[in-house]
Protein backbone atom coordinates (compact mmCIF):
# COMPACT_ATOMS: atom_id res chain seq x y z
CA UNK A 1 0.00 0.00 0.00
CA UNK A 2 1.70 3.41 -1.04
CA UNK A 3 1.41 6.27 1.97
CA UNK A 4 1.69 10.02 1.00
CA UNK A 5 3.24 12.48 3.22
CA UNK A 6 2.44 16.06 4.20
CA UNK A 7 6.03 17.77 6.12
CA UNK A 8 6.76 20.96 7.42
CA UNK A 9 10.70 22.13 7.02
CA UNK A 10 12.24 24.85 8.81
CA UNK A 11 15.25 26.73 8.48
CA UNK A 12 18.04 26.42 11.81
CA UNK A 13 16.76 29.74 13.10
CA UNK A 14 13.32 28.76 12.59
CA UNK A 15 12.34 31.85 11.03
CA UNK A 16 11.55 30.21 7.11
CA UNK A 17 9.22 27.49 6.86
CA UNK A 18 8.38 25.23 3.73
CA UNK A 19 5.22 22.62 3.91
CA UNK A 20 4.94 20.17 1.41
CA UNK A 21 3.67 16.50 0.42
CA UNK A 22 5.15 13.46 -1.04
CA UNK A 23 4.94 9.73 -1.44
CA UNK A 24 8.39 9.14 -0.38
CA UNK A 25 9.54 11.22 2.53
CA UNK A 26 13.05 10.23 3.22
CA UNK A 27 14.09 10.57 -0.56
CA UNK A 28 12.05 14.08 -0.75
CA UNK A 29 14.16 15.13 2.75
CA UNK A 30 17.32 13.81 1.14
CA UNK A 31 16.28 15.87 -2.11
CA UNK A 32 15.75 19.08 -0.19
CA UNK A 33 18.73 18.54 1.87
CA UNK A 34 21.17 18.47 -0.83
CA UNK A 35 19.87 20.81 -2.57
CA UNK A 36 17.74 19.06 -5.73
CA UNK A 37 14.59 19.42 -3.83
CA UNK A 38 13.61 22.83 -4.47
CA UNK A 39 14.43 26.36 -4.93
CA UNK A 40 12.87 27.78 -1.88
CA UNK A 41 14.71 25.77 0.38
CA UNK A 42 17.69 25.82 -1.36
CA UNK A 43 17.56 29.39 -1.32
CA UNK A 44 16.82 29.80 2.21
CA UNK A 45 18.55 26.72 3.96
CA UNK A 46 15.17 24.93 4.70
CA UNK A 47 16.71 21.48 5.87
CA UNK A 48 15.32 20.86 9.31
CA UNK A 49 11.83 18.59 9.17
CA UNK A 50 10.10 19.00 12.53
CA UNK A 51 6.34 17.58 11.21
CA UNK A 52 4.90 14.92 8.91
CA UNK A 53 1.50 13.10 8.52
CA UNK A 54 1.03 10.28 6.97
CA UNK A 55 -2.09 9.83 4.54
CA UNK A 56 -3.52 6.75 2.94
CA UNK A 57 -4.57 8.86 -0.23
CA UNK A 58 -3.28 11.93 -2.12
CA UNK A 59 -6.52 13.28 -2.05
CA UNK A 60 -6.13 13.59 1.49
CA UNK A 61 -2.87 14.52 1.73
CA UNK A 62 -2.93 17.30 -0.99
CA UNK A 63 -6.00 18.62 1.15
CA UNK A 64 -4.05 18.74 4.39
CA UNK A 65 -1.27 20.00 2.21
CA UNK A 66 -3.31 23.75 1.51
CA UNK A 67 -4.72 23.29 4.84
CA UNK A 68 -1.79 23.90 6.49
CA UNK A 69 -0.13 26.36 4.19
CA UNK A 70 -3.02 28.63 4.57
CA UNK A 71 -2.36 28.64 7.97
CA UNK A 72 -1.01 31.80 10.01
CA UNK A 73 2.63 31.62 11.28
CA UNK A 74 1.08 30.94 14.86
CA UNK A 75 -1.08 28.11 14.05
CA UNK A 76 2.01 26.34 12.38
CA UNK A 77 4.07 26.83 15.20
CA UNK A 78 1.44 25.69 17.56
CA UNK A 79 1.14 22.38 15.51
CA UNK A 80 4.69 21.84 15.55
CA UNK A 81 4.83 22.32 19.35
CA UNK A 82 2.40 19.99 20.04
CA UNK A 83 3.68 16.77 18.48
CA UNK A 84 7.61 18.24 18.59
CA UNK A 85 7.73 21.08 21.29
CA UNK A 86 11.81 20.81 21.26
CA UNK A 87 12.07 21.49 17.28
CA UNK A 88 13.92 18.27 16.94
CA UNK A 89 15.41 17.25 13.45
CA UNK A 90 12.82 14.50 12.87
CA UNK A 91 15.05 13.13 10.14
CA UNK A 92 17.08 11.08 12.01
CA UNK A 93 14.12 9.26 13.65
CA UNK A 94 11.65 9.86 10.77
CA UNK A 95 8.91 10.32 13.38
CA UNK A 96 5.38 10.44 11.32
CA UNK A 97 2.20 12.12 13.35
CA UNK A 98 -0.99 9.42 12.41
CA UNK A 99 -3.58 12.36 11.21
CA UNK A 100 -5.84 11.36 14.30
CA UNK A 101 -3.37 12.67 16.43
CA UNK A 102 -3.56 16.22 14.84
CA UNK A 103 -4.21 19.41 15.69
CA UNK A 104 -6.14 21.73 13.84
């Protein structure tokens, strides 16, 4: 069965933040983090992932996706701190939030 992704990068100073969606989260993160990924983050050092939901369908996901990126600043930041108050690099443990457990 094939999972989809929504993730929420930030830059080290936590003052940039990028949200996007994929069916392959560790390649995407390795894309972004060596540049390939995209031009935002490449532009503004957007490495650090500290959210991601998993989805069953891109429908879904895509959904959650605009949700989120119409979001204020403060609403981000308060979803973040609930499932990752420290701002942890969740790359290295690839922790992903089951959408039941969300905020919002």
């Amino acid at each position: 069965m094939r999972t989809f992704h929504v993730y929420i990068l930030t830059s080290v100073n936590r003052n940039v933040m990028y949200v996007g969606v994929t069916n392959n989260l560790e390649n995407r993160l390795a894309e972004h983090r060596s540049g390939k990924g995209s031009a935002f983050t490449r532009r503004y050092q957007v490495h650090t992932l500290v959210h991601a939901e998993e989805y069953q369908y891109i429908e879904d996901a895509i959904a959650r996706e605009k949700e989120i990126k119409g979001w204020r600043r403060s609403k981000k930041d308060a979803l973040i701190e609930v499932t990752n108050p420290s701002w942890a690099d969740l790359f290295e443990t690839m922790v992903v939030i089951d959408p039941s457990l969300r905020s919002g």
